[in-house]
N, C-alpha and C. Protein backbone atom coordinates (compact mmCIF):
# COMPACT_ATOMS: atom_id res chain seq x y z
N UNK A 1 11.93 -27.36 -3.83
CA UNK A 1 11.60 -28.51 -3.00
C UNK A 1 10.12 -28.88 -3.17
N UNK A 2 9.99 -30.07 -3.38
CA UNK A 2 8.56 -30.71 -3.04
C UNK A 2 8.20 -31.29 -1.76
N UNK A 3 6.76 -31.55 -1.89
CA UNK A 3 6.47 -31.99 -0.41
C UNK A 3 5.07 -33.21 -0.67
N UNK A 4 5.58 -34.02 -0.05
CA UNK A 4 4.43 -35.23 -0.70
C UNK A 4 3.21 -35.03 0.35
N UNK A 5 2.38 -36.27 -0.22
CA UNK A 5 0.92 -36.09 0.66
C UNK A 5 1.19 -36.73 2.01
N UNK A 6 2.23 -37.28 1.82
CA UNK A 6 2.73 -37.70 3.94
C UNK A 6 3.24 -36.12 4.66
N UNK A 7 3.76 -34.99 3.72
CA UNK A 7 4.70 -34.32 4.70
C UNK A 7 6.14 -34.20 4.22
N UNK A 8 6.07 -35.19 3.66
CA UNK A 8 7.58 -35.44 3.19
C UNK A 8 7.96 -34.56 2.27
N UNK A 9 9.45 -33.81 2.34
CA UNK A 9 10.32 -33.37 1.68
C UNK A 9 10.90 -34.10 0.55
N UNK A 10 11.05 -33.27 -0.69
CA UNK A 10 11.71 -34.01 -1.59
C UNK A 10 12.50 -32.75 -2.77
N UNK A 11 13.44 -32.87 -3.11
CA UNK A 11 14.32 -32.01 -3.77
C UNK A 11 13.57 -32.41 -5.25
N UNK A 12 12.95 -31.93 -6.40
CA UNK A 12 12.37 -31.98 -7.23
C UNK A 12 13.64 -32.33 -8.04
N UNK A 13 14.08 -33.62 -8.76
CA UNK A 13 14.95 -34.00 -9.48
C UNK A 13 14.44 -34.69 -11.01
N UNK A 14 15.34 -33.80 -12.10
CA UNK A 14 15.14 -34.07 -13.19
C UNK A 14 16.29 -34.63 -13.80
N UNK A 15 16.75 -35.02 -15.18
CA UNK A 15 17.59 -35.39 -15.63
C UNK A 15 18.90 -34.29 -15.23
N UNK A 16 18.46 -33.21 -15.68
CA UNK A 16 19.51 -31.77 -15.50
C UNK A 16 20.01 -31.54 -14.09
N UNK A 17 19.33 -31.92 -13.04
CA UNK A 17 19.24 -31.78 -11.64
C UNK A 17 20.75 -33.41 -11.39
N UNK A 18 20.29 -34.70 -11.88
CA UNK A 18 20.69 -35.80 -11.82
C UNK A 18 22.80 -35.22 -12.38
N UNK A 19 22.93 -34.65 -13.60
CA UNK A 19 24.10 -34.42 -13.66
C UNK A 19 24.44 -33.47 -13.21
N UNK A 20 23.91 -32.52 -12.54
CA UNK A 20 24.48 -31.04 -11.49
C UNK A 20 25.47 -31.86 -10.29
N UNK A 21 24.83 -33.24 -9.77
CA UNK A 21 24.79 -33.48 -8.65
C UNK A 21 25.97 -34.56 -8.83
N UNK A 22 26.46 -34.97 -10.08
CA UNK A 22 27.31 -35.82 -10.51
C UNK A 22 28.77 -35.06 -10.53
N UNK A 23 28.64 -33.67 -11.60
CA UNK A 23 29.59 -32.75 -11.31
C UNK A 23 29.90 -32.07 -9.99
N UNK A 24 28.92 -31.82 -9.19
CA UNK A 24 29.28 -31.32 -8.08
C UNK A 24 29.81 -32.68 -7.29
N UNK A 25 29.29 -33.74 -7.06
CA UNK A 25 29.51 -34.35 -6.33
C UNK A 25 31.35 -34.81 -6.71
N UNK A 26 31.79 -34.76 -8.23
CA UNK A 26 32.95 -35.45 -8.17
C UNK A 26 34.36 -33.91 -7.62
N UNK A 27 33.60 -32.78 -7.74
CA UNK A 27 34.37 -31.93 -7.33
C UNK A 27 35.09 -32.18 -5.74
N UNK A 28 33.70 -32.26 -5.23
CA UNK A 28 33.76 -32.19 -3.55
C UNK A 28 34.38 -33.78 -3.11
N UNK A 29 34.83 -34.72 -3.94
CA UNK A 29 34.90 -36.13 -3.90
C UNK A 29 36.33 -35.91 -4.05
N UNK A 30 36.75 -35.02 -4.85
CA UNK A 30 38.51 -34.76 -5.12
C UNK A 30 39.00 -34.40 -3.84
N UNK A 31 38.44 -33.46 -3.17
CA UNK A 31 39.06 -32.70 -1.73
C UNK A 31 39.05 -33.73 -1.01
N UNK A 32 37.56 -34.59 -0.42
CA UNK A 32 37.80 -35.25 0.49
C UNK A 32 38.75 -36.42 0.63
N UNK A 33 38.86 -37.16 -0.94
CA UNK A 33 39.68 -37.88 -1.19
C UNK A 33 41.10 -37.09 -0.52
N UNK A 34 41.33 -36.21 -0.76
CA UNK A 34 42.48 -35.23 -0.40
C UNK A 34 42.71 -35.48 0.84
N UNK A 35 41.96 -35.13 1.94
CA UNK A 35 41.82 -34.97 3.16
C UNK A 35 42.01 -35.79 3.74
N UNK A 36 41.48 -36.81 3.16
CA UNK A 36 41.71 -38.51 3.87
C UNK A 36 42.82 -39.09 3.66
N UNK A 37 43.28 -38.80 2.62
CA UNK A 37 44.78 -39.03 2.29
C UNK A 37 46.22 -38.73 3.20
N UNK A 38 45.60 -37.06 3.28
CA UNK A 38 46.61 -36.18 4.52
C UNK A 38 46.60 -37.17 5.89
N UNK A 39 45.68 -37.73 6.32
CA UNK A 39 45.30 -39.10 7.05
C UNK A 39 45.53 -40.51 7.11
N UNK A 40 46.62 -40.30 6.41
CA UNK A 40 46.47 -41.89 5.99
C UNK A 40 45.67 -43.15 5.22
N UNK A 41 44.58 -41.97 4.58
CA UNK A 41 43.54 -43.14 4.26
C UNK A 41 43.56 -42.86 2.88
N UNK A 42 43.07 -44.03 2.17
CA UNK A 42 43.01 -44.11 0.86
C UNK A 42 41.40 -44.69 0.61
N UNK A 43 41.01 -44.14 -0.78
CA UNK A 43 39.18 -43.90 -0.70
C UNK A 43 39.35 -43.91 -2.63
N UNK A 44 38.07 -44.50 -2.60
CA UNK A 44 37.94 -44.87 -3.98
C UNK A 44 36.31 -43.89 -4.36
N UNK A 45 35.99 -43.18 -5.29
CA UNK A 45 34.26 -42.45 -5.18
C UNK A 45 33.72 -43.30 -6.46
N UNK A 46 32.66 -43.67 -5.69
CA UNK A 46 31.51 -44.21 -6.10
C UNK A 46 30.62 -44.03 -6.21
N UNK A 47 29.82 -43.97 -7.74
CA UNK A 47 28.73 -43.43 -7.53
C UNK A 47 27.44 -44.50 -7.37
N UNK A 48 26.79 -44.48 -6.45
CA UNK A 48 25.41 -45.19 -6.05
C UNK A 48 24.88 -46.20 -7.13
N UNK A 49 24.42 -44.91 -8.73
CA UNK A 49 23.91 -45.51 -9.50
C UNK A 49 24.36 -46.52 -10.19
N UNK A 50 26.01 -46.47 -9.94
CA UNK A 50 27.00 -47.85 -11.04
C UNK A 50 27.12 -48.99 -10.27
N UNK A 51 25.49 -49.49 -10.01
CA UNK A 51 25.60 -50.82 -9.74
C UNK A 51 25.76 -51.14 -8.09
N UNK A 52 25.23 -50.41 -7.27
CA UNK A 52 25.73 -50.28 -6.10
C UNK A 52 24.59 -50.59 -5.14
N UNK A 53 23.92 -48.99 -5.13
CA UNK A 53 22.01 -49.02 -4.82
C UNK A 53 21.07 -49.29 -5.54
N UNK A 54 20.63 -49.88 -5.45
CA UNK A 54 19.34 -49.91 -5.87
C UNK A 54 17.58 -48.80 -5.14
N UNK A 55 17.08 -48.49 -6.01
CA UNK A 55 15.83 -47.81 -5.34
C UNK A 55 15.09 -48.48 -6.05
N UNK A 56 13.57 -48.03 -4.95
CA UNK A 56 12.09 -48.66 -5.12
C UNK A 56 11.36 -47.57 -5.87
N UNK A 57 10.03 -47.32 -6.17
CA UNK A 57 9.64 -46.59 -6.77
C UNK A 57 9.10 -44.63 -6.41
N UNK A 58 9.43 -44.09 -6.78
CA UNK A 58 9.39 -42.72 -5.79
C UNK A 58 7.37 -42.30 -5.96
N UNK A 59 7.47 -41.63 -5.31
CA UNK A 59 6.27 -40.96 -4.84
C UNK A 59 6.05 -39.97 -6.18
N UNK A 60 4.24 -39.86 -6.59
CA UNK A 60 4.60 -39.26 -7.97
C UNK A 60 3.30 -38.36 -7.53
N UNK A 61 2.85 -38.03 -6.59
CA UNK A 61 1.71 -37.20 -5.60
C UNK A 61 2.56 -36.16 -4.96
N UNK A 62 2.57 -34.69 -5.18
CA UNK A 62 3.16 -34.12 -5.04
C UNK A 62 2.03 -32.71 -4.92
N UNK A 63 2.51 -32.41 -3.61
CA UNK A 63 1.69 -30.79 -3.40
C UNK A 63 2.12 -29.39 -4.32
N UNK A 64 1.18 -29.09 -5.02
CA UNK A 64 1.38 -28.11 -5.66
C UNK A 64 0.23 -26.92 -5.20
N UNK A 65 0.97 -25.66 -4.28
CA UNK A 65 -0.54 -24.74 -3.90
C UNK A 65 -1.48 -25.80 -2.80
N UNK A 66 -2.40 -25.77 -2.63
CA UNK A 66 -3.03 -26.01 -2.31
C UNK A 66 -3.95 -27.68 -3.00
N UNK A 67 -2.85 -27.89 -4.28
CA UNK A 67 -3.75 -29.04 -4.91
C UNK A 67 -2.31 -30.52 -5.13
N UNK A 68 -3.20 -31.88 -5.13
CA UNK A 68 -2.14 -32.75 -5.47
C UNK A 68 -1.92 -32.97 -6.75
N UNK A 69 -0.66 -32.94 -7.26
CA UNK A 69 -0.49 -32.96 -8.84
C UNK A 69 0.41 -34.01 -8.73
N UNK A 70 0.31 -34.51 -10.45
CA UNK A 70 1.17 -35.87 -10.37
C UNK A 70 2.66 -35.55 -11.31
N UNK A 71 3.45 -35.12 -10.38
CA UNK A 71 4.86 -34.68 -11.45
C UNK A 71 5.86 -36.26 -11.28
N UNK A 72 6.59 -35.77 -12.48
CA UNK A 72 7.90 -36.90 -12.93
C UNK A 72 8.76 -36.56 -11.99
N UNK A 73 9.18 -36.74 -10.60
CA UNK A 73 10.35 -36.94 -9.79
C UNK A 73 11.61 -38.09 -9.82
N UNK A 74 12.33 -37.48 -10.67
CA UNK A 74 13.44 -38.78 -10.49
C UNK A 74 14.20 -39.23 -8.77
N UNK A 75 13.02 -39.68 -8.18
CA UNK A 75 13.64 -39.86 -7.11
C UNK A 75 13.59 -41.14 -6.66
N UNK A 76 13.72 -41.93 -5.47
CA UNK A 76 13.31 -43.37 -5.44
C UNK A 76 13.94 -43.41 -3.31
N UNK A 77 13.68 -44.61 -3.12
CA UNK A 77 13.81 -45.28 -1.77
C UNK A 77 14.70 -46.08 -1.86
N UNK A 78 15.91 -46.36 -1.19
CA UNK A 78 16.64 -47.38 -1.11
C UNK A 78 16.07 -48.29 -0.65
N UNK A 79 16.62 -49.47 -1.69
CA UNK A 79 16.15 -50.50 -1.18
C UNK A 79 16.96 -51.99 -1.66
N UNK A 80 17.83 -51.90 -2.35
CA UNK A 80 19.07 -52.69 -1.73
C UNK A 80 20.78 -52.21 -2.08
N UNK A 81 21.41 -52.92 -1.61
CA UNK A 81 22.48 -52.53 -1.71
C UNK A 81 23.46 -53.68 -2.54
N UNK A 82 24.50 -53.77 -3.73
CA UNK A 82 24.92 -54.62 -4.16
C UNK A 82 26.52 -54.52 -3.24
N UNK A 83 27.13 -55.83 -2.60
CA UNK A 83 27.71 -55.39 -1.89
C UNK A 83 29.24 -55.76 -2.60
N UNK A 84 28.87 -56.38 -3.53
CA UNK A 84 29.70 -57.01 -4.51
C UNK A 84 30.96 -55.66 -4.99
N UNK A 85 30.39 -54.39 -5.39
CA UNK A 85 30.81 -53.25 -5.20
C UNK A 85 31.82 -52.58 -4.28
N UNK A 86 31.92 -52.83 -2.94
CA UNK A 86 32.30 -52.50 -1.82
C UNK A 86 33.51 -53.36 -1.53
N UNK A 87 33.77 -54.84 -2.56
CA UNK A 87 34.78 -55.98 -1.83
C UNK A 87 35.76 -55.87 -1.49
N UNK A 88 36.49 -53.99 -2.01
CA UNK A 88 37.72 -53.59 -1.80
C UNK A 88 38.26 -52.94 0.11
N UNK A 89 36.63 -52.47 0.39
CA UNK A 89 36.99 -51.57 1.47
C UNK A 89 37.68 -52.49 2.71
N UNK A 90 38.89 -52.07 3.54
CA UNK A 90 39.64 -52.84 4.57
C UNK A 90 39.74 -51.64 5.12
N UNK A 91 39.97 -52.12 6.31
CA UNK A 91 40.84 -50.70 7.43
C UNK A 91 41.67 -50.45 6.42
N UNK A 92 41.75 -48.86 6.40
CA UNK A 92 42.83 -47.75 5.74
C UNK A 92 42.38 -47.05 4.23
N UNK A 93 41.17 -48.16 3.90
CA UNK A 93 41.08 -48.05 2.34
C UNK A 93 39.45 -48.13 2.58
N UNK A 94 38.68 -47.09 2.38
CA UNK A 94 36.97 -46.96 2.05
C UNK A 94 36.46 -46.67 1.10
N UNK A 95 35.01 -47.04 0.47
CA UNK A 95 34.61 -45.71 -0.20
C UNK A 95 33.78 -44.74 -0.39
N UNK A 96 33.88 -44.04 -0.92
CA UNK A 96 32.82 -42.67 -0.77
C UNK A 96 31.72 -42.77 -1.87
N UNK A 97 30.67 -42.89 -1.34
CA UNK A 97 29.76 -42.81 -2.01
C UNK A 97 28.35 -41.86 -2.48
N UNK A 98 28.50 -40.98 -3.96
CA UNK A 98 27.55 -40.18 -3.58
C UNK A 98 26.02 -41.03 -4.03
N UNK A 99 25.16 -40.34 -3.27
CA UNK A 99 23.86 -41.63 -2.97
C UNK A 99 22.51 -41.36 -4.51
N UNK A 100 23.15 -41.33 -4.95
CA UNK A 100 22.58 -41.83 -6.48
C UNK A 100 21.82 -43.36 -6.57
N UNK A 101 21.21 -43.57 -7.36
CA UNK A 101 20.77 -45.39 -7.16
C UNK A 101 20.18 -45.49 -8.58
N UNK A 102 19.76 -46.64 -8.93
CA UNK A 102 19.07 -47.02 -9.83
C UNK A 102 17.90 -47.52 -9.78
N UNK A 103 16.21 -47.13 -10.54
CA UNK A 103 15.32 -47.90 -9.85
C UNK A 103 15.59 -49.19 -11.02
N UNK A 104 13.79 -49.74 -10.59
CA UNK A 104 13.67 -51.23 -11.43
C UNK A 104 13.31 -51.09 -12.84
N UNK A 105 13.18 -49.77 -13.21
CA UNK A 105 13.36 -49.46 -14.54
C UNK A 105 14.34 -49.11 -15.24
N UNK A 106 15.68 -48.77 -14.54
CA UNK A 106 16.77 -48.57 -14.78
C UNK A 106 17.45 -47.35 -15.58
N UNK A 107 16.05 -46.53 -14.87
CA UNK A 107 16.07 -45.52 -14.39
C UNK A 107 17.17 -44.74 -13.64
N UNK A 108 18.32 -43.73 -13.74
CA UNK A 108 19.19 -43.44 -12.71
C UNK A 108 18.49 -42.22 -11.78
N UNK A 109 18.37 -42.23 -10.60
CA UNK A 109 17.25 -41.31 -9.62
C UNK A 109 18.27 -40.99 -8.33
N UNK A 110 17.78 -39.28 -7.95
CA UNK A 110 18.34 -39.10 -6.23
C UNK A 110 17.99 -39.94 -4.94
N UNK A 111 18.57 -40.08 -4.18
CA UNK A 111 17.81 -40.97 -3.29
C UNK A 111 18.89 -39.99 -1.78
N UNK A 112 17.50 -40.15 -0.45
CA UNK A 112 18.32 -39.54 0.03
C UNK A 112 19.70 -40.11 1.11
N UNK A 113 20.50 -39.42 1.26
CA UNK A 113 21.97 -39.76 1.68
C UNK A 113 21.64 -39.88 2.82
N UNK A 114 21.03 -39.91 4.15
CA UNK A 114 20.82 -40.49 5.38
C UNK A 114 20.38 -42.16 4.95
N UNK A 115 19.38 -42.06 4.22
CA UNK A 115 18.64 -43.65 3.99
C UNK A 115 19.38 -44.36 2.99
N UNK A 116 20.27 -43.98 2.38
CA UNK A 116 21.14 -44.58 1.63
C UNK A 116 22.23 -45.00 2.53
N UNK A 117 23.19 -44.06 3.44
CA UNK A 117 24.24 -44.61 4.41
C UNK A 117 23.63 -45.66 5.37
N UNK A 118 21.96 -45.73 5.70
CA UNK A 118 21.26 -46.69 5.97
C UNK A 118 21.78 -47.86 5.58
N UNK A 119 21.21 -48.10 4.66
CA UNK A 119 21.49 -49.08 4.08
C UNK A 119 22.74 -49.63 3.52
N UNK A 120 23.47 -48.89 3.29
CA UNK A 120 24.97 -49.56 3.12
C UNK A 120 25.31 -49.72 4.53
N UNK A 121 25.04 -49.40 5.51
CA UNK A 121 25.39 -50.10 6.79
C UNK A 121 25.12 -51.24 7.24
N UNK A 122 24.04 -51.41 7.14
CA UNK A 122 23.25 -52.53 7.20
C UNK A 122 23.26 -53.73 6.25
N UNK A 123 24.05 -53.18 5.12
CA UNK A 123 24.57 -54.51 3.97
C UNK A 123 25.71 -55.23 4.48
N UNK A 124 26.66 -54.14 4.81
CA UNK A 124 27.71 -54.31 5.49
C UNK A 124 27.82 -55.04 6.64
N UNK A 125 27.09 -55.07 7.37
CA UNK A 125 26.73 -55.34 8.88
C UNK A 125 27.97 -54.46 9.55
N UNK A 126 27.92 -53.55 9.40
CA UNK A 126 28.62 -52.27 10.23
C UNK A 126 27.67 -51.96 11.95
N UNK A 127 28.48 -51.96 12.27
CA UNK A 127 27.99 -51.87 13.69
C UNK A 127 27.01 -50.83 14.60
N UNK A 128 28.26 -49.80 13.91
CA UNK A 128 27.65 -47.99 14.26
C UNK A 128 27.56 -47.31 12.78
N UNK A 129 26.40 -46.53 12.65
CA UNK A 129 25.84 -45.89 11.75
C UNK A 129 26.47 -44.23 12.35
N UNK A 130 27.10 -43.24 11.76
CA UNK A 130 26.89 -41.97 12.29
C UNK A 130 26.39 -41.38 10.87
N UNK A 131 25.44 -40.21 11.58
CA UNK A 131 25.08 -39.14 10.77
C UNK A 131 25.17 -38.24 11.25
N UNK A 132 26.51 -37.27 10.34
CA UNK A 132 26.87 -36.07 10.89
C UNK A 132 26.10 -34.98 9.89
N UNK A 133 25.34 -34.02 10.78
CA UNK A 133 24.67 -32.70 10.20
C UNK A 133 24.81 -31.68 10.70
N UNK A 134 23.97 -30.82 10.77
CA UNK A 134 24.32 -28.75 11.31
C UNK A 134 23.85 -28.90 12.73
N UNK A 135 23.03 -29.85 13.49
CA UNK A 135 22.75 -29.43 14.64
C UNK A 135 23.61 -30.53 15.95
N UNK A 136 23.96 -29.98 17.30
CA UNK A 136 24.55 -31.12 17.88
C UNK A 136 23.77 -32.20 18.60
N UNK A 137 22.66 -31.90 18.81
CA UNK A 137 21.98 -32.96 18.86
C UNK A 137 20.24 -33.04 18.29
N UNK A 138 19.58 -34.07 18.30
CA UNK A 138 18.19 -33.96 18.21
C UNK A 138 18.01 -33.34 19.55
N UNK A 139 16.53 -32.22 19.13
CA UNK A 139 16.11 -31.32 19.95
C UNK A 139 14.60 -32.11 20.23
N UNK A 140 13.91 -32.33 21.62
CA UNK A 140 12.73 -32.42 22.28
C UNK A 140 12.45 -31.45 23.13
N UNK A 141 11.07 -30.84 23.11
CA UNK A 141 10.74 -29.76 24.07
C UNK A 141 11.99 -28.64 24.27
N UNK A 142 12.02 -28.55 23.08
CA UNK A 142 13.34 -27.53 23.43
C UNK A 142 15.32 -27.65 23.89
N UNK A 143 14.93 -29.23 24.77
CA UNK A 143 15.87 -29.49 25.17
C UNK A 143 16.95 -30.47 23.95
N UNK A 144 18.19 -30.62 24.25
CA UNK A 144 18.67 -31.91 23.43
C UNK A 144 18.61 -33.18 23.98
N UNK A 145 18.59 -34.04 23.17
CA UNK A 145 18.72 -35.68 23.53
C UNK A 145 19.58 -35.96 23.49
N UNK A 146 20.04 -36.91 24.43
CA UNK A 146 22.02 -37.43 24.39
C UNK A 146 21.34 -38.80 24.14
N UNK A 147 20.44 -39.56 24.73
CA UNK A 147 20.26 -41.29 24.26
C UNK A 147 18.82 -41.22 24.09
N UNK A 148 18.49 -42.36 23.10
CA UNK A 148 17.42 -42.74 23.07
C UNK A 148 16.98 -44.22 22.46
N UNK A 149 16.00 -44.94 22.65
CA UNK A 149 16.04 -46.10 22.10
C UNK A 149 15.01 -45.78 20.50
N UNK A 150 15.20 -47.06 20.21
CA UNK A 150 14.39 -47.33 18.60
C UNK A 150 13.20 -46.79 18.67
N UNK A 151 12.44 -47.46 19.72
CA UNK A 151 10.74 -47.09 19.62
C UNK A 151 10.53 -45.70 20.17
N UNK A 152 11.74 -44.58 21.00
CA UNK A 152 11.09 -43.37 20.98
C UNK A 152 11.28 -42.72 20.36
N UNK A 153 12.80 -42.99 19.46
CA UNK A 153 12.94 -42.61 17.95
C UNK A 153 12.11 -42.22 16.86
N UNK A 154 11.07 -43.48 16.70
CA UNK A 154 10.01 -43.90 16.41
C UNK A 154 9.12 -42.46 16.39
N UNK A 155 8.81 -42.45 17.73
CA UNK A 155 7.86 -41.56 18.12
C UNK A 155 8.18 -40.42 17.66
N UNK A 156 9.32 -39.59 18.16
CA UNK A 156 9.88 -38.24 17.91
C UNK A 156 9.65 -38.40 15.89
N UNK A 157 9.97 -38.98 15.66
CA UNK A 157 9.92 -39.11 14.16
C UNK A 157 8.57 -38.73 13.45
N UNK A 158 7.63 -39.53 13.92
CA UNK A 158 6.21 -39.47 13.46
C UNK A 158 5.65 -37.94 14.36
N UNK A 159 5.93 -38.04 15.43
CA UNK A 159 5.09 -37.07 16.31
C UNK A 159 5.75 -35.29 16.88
N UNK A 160 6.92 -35.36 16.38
CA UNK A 160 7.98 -34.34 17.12
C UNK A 160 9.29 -33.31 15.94
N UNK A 161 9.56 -34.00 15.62
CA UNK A 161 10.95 -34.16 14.22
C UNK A 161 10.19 -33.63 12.79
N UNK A 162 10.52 -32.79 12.48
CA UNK A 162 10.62 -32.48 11.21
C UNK A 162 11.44 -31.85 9.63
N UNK A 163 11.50 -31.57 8.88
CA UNK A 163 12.22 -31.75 8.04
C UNK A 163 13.67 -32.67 7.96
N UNK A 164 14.42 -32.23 7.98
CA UNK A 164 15.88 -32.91 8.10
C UNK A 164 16.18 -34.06 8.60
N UNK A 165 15.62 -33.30 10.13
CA UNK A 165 15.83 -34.13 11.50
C UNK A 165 15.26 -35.41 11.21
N UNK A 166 13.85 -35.21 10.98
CA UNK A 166 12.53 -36.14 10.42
C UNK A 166 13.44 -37.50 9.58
N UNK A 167 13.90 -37.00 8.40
CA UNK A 167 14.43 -38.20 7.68
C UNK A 167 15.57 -38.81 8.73
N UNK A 168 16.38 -37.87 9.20
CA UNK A 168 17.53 -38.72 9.87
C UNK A 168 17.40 -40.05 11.23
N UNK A 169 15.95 -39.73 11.25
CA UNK A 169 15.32 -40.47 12.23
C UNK A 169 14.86 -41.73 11.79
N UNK A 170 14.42 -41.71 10.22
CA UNK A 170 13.96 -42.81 9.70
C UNK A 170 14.75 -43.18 9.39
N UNK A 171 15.66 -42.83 8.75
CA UNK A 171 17.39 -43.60 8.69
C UNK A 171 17.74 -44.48 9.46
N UNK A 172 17.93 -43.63 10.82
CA UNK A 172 18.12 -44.35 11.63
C UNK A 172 18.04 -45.97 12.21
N UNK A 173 16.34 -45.78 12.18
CA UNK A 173 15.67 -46.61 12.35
C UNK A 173 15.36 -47.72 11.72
N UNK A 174 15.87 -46.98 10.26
CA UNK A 174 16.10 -48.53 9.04
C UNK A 174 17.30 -49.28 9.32
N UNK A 175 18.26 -48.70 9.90
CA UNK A 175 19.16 -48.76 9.77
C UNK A 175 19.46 -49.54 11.24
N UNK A 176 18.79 -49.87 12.28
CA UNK A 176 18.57 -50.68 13.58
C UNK A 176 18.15 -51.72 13.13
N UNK A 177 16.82 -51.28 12.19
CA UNK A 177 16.14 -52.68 11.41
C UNK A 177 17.01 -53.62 11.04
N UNK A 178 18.16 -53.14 9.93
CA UNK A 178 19.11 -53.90 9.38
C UNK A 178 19.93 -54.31 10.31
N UNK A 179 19.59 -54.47 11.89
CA UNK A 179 20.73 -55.07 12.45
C UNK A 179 21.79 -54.27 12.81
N UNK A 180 22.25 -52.87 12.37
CA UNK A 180 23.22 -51.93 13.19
C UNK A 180 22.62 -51.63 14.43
N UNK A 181 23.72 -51.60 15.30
CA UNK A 181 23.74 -51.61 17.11
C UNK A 181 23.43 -50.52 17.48
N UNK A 182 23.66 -49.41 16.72
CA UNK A 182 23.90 -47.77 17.57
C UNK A 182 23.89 -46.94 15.89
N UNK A 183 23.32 -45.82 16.25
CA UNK A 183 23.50 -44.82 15.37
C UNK A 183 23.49 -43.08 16.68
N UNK A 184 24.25 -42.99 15.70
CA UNK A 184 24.43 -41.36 16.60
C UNK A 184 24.44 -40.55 15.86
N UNK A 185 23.16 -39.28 15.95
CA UNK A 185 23.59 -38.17 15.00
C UNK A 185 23.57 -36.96 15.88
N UNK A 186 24.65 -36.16 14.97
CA UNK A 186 25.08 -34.93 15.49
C UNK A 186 25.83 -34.06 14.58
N UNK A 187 26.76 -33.10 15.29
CA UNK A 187 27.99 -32.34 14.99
C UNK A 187 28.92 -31.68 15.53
N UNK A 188 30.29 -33.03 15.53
CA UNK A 188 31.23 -32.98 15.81
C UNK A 188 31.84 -33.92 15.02
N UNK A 189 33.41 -33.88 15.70
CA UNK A 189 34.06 -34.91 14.99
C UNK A 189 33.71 -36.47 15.01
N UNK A 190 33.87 -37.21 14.26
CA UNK A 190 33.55 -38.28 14.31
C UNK A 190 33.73 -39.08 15.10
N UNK A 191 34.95 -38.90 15.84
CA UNK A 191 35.65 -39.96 17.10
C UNK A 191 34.82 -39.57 18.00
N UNK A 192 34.61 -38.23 18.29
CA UNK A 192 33.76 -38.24 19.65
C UNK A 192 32.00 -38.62 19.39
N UNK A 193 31.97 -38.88 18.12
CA UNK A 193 30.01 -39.24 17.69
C UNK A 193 30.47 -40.46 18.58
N UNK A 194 31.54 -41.19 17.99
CA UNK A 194 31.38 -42.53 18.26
C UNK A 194 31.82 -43.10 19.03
N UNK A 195 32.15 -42.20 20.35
CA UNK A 195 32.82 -42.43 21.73
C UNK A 195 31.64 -42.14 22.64
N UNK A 196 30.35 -41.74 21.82
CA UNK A 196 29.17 -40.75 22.54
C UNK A 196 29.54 -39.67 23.41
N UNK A 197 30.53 -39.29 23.45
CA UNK A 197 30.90 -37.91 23.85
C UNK A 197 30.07 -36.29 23.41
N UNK A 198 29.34 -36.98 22.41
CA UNK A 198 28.45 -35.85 21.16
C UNK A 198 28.01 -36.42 20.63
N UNK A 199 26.34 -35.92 20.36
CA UNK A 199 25.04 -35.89 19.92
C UNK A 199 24.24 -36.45 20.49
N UNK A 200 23.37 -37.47 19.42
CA UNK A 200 22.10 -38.36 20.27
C UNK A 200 22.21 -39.39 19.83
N UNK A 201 22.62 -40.66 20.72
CA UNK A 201 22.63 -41.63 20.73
C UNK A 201 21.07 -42.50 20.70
N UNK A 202 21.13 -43.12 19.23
CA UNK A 202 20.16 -44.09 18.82
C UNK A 202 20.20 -45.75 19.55
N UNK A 203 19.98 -46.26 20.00
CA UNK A 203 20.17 -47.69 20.00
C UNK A 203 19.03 -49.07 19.98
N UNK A 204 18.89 -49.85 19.69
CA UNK A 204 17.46 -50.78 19.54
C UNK A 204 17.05 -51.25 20.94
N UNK A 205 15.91 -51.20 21.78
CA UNK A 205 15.76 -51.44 22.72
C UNK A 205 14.75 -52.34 22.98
């Protein structure tokens, strides 16, 4: 892992790193396809980089020891979404997308999967954003959060939140930007994220 001159986390991605994540990703893409199926649902996998995401340029300032060095990170920022891609999804039928992108060099780069489901939400104009992870809710002073609005989001993000949590917050928050109503992250099942029965409810205030 790297760590930029903000703080920021970043998985050090190279070409070799870029197809680990292609093979792994179409493994784990077979099951869920599976799963959703046992469900009634039918799902198509997509990968980010074929024309889908787009990314901005990644951060090339990178802490090494105690000094800033300038390494090749194939990584990047989402920053749009082609929605042209997506024209199939209806109730019953979605798709799965692992969050790969392309920059403006055309370049294929990691980008991360909170700020990527960002933004395909927000292309979409999807309503509710969930991000499901390992903890059940965001933690303050120890305690958990069940609601919160945009701007203390905000805060906890810059001032409180770190690693994981940290990005899922800016997600979030891009992801209000773009006009989604509610985001909730946690861990549980999905019906109850989005019944607010479980986690921490995001909303723009």
């Amino acid at each position: 892992m790297l760590r930029d001159r903000y703080g920021n986390q970043s998985r050090w991605t190279t070409p070799e790193v870029i197809d680990d994540i292609k093979t792994v990703s179409a493994a784990l893409s077979r099951e869920v396809l599976r799963q959703l199926q046992l469900r009634d649902v039918t799902a198509e996998w997509l990968l980010g980089s074929d024309g889908l995401i787009g990314a901005g340029p990644g951060e090339r300032l990178w802490w090494r020891g105690k000094r800033l060095v300038e390494l090749e990170n194939l990584v990047g920022p989402p920053t749009s979404v082609h929605t042209a891609r997506l024209a199939r999804t209806r109730p019953g039928h979605i798709p799965l997308v692992t969050p790969l992108a392309r920059n403006t060099a055309g370049q294929e780069v990691n980008t991360d999967a909170d700020r990527a489901a960002a933004a395909v939400a927000g292309a979409v104009g999807a309503a509710d954003l969930v991000l499901v992870t390992d903890v059940t809710h965001l933690m303050a002073d120890g305690k958990p959060v069940h609601s919160i609005t945009e701007k203390t989001a905000v805060d906890l993000r810059d001032k409180v939140a770190t690693g994981g949590m940290r990005k899922k917050l800016r997600a979030a928050c891009e992801a209000l930007e773009q006009s989604v109503e509610r985001v909730v992250i946690g861990n549980a099942p999905v019906t109850a994220l989005l019944t607010t029965h479980a986690g921490t409810v995001i909303t723009r205030g």
